[in-house]
Protein backbone atom coordinates (compact mmCIF):
# COMPACT_ATOMS: atom_id res chain seq x y z
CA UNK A 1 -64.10 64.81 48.89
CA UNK A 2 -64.53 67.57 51.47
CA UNK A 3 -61.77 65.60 53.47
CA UNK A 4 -59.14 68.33 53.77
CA UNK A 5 -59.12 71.12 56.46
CA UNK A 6 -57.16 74.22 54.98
CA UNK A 7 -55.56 74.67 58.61
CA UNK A 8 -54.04 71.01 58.17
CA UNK A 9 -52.33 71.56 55.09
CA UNK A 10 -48.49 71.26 54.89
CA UNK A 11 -46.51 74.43 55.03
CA UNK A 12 -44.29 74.78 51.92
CA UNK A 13 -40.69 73.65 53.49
CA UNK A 14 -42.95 70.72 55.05
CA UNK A 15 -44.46 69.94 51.84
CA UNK A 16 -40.78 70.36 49.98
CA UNK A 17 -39.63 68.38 52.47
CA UNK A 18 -42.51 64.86 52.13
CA UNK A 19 -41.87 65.33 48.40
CA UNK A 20 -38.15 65.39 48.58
CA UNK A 21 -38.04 61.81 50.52
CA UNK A 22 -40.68 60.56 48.51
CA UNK A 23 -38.41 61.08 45.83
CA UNK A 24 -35.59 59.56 47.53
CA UNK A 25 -37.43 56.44 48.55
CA UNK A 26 -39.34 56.01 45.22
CA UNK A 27 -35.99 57.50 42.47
CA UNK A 28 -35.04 53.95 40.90
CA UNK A 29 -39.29 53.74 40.23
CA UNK A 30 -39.74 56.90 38.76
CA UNK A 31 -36.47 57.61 36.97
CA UNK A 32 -37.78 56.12 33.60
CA UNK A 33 -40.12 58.97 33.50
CA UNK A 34 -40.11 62.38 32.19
CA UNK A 35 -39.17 65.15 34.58
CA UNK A 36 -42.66 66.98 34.56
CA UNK A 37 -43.92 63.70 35.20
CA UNK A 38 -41.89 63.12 38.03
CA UNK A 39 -43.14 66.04 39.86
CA UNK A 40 -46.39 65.55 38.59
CA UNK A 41 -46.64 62.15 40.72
CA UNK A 42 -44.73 62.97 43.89
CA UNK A 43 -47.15 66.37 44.22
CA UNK A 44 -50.04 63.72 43.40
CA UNK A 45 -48.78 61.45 46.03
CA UNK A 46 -47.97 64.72 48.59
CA UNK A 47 -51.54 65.41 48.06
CA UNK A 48 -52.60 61.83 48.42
CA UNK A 49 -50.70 61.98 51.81
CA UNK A 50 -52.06 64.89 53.18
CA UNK A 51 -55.76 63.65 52.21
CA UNK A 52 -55.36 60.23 53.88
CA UNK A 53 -53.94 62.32 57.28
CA UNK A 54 -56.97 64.29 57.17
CA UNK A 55 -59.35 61.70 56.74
CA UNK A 56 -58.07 59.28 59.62
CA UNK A 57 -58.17 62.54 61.92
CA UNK A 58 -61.53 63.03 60.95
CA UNK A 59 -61.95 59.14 61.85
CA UNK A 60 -59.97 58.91 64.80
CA UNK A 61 -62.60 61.44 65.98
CA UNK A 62 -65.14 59.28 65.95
CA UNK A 63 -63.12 56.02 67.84
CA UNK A 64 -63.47 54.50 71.45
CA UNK A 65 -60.73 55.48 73.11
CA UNK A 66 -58.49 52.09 72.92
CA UNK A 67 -59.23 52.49 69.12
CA UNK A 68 -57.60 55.88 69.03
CA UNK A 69 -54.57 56.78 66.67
CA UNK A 70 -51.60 58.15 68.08
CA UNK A 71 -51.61 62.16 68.28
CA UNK A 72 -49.34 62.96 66.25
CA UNK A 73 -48.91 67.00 63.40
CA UNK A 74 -48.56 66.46 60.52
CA UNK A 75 -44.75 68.12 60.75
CA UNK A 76 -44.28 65.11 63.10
CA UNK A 77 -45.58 62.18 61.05
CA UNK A 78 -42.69 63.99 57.80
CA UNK A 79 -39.96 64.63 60.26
């Protein structure tokens, strides 16, 4: 899994931010579990997030360009 590119990593208020929606969009799902689990999964799905950007840059690299994703940071995607 050699996927993620320390550079594109989310800064901390960027990464704060993701999880804090995520845990606005997702609170009526995860609200029957513990606490620690709760931030368990939404830094699991952070991750997950920041993987999947990664990898589709690292695809969109390899596209013809009418097959190429928008250019977008990842502090533009979160805001």
């Amino acid at each position: 899994m050699g996927w993620i590119n320390v550079s594109k990593r989310l800064n901390v208020r960027s990464r704060r931010a993701l999880r804090n929606k995520l845990a606005e969009v997702f609170s009526d799902k995860i609200k029957v579990l513990p606490v620690d689990m709760q931030d368990i999964l939404l830094d699991d799905l952070v991750t997950a997030f920041e993987n999947r950007l990664s990898m589709f840059s690292q695809v969109k690299s390899s596209l013809s360009p009418e097959f190429e994703l928008a250019e977008a940071s990842t502090e533009q995607v979160i805001a």
